[in-house]
Protein backbone atom coordinates (compact mmCIF):
# COMPACT_ATOMS: atom_id res chain seq x y z
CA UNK A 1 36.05 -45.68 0.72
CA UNK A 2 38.72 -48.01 -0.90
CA UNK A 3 39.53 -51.26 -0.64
CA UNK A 4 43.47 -51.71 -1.29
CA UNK A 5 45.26 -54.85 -3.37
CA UNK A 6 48.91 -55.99 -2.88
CA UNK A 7 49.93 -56.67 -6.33
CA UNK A 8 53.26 -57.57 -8.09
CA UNK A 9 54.71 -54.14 -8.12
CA UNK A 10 52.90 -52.03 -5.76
CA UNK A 11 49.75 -51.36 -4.06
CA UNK A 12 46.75 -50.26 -6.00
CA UNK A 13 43.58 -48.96 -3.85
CA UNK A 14 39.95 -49.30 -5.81
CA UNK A 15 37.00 -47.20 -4.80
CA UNK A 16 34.05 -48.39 -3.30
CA UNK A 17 34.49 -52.13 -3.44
CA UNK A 18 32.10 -51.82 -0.43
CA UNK A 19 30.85 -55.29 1.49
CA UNK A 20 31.83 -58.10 3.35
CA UNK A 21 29.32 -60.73 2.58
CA UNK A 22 30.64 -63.96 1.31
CA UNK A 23 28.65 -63.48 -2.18
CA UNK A 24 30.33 -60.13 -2.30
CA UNK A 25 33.82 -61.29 -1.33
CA UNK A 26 33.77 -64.16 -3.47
CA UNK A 27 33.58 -61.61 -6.23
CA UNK A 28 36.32 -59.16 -5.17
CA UNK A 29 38.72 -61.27 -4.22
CA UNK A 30 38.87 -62.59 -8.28
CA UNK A 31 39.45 -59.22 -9.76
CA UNK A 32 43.47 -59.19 -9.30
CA UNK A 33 43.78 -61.97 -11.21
CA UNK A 34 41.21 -61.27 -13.72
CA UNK A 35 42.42 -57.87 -14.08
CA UNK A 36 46.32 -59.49 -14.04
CA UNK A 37 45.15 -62.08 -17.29
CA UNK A 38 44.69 -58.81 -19.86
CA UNK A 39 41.45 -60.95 -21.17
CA UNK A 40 37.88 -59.75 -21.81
CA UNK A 41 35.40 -59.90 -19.10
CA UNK A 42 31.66 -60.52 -19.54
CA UNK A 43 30.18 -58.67 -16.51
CA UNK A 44 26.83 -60.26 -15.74
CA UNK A 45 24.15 -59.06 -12.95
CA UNK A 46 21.04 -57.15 -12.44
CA UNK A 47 20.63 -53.60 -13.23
CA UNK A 48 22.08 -51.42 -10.31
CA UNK A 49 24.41 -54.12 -9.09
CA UNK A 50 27.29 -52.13 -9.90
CA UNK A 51 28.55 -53.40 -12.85
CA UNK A 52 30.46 -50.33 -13.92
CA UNK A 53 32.23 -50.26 -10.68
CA UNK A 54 33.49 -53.69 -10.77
CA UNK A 55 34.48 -52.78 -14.77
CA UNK A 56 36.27 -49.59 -13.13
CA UNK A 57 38.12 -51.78 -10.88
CA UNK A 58 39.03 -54.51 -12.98
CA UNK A 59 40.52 -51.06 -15.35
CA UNK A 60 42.57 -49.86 -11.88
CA UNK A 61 43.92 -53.20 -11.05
CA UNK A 62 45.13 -53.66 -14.75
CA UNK A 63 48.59 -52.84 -16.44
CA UNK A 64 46.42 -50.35 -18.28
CA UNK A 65 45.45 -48.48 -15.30
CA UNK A 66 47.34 -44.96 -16.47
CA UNK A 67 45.12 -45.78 -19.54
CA UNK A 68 41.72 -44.06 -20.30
CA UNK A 69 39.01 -46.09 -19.58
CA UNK A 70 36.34 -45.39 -21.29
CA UNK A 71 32.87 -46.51 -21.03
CA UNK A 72 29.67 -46.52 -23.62
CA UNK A 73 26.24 -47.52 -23.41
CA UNK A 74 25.62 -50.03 -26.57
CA UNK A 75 22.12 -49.30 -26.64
CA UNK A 76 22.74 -45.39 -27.04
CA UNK A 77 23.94 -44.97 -30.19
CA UNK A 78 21.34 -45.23 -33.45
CA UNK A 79 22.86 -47.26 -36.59
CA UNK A 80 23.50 -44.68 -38.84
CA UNK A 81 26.10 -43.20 -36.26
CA UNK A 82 27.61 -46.17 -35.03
CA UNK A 83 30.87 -46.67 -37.11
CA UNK A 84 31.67 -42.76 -36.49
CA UNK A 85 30.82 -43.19 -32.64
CA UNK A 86 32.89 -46.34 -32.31
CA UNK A 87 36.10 -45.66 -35.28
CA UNK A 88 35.53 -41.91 -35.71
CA UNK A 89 35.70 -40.01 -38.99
CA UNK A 90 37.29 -38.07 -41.12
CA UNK A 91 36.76 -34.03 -42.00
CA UNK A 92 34.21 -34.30 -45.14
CA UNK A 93 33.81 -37.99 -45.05
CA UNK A 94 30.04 -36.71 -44.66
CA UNK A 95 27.85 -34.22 -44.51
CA UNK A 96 28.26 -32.32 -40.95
CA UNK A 97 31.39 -33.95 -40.86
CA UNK A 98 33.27 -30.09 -40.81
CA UNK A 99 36.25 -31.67 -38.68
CA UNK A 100 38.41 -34.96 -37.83
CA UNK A 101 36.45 -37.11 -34.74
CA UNK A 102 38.49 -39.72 -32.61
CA UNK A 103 36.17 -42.78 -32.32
CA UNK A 104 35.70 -44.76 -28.85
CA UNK A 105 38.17 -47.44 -29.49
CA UNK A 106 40.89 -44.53 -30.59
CA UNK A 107 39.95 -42.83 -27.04
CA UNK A 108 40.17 -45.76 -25.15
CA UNK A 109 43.88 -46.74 -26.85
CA UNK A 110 46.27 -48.55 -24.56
CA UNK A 111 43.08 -48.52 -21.65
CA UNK A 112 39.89 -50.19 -21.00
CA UNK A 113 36.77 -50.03 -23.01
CA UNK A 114 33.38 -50.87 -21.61
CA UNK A 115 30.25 -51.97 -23.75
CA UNK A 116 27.60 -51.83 -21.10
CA UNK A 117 24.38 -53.14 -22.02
CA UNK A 118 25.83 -55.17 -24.30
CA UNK A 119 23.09 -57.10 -24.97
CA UNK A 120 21.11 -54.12 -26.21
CA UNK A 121 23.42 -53.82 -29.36
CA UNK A 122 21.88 -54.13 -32.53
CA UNK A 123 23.20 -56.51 -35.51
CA UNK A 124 25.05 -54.13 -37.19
CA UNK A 125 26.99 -53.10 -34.05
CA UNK A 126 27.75 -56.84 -33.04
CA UNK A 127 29.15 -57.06 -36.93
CA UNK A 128 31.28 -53.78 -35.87
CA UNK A 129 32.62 -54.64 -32.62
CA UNK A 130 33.29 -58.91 -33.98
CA UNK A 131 35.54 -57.05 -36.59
CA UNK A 132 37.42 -54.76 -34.99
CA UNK A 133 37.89 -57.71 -31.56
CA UNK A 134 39.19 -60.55 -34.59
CA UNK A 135 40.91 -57.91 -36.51
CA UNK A 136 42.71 -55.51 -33.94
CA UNK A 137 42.26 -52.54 -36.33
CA UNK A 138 39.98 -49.92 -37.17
CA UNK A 139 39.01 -47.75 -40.35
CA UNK A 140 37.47 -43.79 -39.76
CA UNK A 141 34.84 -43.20 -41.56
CA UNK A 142 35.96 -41.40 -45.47
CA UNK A 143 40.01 -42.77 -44.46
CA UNK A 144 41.19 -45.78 -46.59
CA UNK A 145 43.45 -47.37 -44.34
CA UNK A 146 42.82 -48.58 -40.65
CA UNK A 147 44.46 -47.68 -37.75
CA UNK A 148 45.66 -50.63 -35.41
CA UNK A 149 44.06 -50.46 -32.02
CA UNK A 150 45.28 -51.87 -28.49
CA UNK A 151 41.94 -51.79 -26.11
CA UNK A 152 40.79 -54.14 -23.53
CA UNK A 153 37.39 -54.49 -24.07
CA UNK A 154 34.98 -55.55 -21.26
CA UNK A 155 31.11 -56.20 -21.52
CA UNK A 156 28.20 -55.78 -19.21
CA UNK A 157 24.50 -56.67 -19.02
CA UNK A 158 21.55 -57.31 -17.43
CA UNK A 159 20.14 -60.19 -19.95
CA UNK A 160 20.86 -63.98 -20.48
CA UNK A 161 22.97 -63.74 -23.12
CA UNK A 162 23.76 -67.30 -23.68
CA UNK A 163 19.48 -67.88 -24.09
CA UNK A 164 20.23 -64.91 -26.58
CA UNK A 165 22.36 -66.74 -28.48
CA UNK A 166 20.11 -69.59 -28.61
CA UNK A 167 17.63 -67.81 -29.65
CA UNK A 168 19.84 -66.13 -31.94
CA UNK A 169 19.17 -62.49 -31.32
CA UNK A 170 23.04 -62.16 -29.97
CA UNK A 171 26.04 -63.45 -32.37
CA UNK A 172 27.43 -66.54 -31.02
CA UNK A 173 31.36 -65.66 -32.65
CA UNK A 174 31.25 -62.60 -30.41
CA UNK A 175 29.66 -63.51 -27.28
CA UNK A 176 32.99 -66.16 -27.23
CA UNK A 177 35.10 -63.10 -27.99
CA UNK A 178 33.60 -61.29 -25.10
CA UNK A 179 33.52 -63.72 -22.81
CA UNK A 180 36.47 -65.19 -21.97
CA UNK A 181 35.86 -64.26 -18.58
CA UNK A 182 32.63 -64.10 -16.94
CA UNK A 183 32.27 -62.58 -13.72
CA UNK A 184 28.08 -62.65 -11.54
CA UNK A 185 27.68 -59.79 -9.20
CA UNK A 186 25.16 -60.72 -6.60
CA UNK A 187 22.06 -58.81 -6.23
CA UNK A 188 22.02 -56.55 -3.49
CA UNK A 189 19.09 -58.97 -2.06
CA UNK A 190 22.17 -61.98 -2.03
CA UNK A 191 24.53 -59.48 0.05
CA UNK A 192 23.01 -59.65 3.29
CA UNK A 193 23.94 -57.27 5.92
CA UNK A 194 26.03 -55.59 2.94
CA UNK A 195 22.82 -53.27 2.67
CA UNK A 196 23.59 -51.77 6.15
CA UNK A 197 27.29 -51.04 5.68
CA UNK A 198 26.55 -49.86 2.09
CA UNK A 199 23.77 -47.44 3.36
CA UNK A 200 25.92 -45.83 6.22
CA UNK A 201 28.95 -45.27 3.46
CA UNK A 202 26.16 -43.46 0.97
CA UNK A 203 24.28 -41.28 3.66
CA UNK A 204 27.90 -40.49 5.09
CA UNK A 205 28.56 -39.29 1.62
CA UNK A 206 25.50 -37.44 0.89
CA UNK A 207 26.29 -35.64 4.31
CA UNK A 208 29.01 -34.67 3.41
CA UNK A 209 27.93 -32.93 0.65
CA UNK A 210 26.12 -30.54 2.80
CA UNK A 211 28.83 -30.09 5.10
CA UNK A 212 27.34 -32.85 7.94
CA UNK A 213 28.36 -35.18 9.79
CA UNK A 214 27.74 -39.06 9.31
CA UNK A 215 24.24 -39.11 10.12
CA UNK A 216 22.94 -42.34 12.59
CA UNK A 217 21.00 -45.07 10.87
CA UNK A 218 17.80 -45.54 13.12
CA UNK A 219 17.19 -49.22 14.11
CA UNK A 220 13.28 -49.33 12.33
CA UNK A 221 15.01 -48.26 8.96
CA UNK A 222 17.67 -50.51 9.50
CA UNK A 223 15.05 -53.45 9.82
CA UNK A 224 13.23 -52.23 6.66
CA UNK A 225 16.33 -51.94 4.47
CA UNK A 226 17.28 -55.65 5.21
CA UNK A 227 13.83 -56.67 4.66
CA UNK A 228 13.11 -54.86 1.12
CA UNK A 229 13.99 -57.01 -1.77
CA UNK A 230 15.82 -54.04 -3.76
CA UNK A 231 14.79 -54.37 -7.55
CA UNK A 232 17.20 -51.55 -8.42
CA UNK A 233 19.81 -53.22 -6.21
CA UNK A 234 22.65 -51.05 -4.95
CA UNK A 235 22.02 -47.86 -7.11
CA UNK A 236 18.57 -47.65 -5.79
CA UNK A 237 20.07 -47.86 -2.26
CA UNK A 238 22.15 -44.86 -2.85
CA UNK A 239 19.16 -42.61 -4.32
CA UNK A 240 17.47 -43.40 -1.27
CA UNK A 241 20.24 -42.45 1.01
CA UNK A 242 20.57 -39.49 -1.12
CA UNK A 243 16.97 -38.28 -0.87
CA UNK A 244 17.32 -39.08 2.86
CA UNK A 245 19.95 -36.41 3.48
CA UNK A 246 19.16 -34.03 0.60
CA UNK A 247 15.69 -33.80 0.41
CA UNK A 248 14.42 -34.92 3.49
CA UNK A 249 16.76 -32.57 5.22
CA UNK A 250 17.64 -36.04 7.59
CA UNK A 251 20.87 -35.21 9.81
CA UNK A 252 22.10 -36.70 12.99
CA UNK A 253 19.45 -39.77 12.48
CA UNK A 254 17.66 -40.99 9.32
CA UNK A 255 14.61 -42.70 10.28
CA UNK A 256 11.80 -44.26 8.09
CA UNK A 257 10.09 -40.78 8.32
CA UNK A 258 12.87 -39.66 5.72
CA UNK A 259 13.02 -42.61 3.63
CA UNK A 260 10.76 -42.50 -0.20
CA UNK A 261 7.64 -44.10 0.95
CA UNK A 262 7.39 -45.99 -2.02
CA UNK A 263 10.28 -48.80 -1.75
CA UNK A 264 8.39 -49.92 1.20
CA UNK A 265 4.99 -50.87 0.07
CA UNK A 266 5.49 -54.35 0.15
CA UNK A 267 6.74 -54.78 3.45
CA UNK A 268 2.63 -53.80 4.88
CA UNK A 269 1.89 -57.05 3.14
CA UNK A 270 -0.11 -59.85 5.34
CA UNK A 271 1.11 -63.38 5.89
CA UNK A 272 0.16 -64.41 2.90
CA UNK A 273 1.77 -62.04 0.55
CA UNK A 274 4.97 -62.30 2.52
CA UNK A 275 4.53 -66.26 2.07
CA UNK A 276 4.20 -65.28 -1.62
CA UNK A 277 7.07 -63.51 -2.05
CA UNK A 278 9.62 -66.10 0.09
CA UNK A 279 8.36 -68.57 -2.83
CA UNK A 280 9.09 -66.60 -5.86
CA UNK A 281 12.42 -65.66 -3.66
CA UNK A 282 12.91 -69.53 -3.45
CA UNK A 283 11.95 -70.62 -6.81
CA UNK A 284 14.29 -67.12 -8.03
CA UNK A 285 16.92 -68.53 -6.11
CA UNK A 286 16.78 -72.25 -7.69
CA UNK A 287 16.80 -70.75 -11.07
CA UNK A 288 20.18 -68.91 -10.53
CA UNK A 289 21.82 -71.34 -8.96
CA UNK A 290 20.82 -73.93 -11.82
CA UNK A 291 22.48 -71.45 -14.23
CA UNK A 292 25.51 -70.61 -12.34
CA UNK A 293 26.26 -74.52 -12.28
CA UNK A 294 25.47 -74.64 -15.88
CA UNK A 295 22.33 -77.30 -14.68
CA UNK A 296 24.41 -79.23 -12.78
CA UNK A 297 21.65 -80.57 -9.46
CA UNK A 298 24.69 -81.75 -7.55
CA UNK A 299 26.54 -78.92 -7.78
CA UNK A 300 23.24 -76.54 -7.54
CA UNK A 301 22.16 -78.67 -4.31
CA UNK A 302 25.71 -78.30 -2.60
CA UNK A 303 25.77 -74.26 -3.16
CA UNK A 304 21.81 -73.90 -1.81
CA UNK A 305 23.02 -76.31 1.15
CA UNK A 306 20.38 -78.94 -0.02
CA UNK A 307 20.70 -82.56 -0.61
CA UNK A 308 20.14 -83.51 -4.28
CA UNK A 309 16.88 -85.02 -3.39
CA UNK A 310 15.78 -82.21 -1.61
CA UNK A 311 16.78 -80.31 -4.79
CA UNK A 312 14.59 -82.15 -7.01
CA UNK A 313 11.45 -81.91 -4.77
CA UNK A 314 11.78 -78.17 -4.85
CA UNK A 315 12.12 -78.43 -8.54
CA UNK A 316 9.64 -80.84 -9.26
CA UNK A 317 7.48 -78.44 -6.63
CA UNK A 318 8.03 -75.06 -9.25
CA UNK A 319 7.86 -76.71 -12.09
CA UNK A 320 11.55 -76.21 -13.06
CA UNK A 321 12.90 -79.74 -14.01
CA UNK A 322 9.69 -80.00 -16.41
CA UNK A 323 9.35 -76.50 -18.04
CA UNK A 324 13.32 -75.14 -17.63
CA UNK A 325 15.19 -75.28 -21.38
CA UNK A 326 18.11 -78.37 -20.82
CA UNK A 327 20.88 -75.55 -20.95
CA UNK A 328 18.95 -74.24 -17.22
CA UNK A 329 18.20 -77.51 -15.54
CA UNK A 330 20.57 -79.91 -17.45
CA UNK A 331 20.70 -83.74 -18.02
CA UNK A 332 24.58 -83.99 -17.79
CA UNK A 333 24.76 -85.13 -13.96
């Protein structure tokens, strides 16, 4: 599936910029212009959210989009390899070293790089990347002069950076240099009925692979999908519609009966476990929402549809306006 932007000089169509719920659409409809500004992006969300793709589609929207984009995991790669994995090296400029190596930023030239799991990066490959982002060049390993280098870099993560940098396990000069733009995907538990239309699109797909039709989605799985709260958010959605189709054998209907059994433990919970959960839901919910506003209540009561003193009773009822750090909750407002 692709979802298709009007831009200056022609129409560009992204891949699988699947949803319509307004958390979702808020989201897409920014990427043109973030894409358009040439800046970095600091892609924040949950694991599974689909952080690559949005990176992907910032990439496609881009001037750089006949570019390589090229994406690597910053958690991946031990110390003792990093300058070679990131500048490349030169034949002999080590031992094993029997022939020239282009490094990531040389492979991504003119295009898009992506440091995913950013915040996994160790010191001495924050020190890397801040040198190469202020500098715009980079040295190969055993070559004495550096090559100049013309990448958009773009960042993603699952961790609070910013509490990170306070706490200073991240570098403060290059989480600025990374995020000049900031972009939250939603959680696939914020998207709604988004769960529905993305499931029909992956068990359509995984049909497909085995030469079927677009199997029916049966109403009782239906109901449990919208229900489950979806810790591995939209890529464990698609395993599941995978397993559905290719291991199940599912075809013209997927029912609960195909599903993995596990996913669905919690929904056999009694009325008190389900109470549970809507209150760590809630409480989840306030604690976003005070970070997206940068602990700003009147802004945070306005997006949860609450009045600002119905804010602070919920709050003051989780414990959040006593125990949150200032840069959560805030005193500004």
């Amino acid at each position: 599936m692709e979802r298709t932007f009007r831009g200056e000089a022609a129409e560009v169509q992204v891949p699988e910029l699947i949803g319509e719920s307004p958390a979702w659409r808020s989201l897409v409809d920014q990427l043109p212009k973030v894409a358009a500004s040439g800046l970095p992006v600091l892609l924040l969300g949950e694991t599974g959210s689909g952080k690559e793709l949005v990176a992907r589609a910032v990439h496609a929207l881009s001037a750089r989009r006949r570019q390589p984009f090229v994406a690597q995991n910053c958690g991946a790669t031990p110390d003792t390899l990093i300058e070679s994995e990131l500048f490349g090296h030169a034949r002999g400029a080590f031992t094993g070293a029997v022939s020239d190596r282009v490094g990531l930023f040389e492979a991504a030239e003119g295009g898009t790089l992506l440091l995913d799991e950013i915040g996994d990066a160790s010191p001495l490959l924050q020190m890397k990347l801040l040198r190469v982002l202020q500098e715009g060049e980079a040295r190969r390993v055993g070559e004495p002069r550096p090559r100049r280098v013309d990448v958009r870099v773009l960042a993603a993560t699952h961790q609070p950076l910013e509490r990170a940098v306070g706490g200073g396990g991240f570098r403060a000069d290059l989480f600025f240099r990374l995020a000049a733009v900031r972009l939250r995907l939603p959680s696939l538990r914020e998207r709604g009925r988004d769960v529905l239309v993305l499931a029909r699109a992956f068990l359509a797909r995984a049909a497909a692979r085995v030469g079927a039709p677009p199997p029916e989605l049966a109403p009782e799985l239906a109901e449990r999908l919208l229900r489950y709260r979806w810790p591995g958010n939209v890529r464990e959605l698609a395993n599941g519609c995978a397993f559905a189709v290719g291991v199940a054998g599912a075809r013209a209907r997927v029912g609960p009966e195909h599903w993995p059994d596990a996913p669905f433990a919690d929904l056999v919970a009694e009325h008190a476990g389900l109470h549970a959960e809507t209150r760590a839901l809630e409480e989840r919910r306030l604690a976003e929402t005070l970070r997206r506003t940068h602990g700003n209540k009147t802004q945070a009561a306005l997006a949860l549809g609450l009045s600002r003193q119905g804010l602070l009773k919920k709050l003051r009822r989780y414990g959040l306006a006593a125990h949150a750090p200032l840069d959560d909750v805030g005193v500004a407002d």
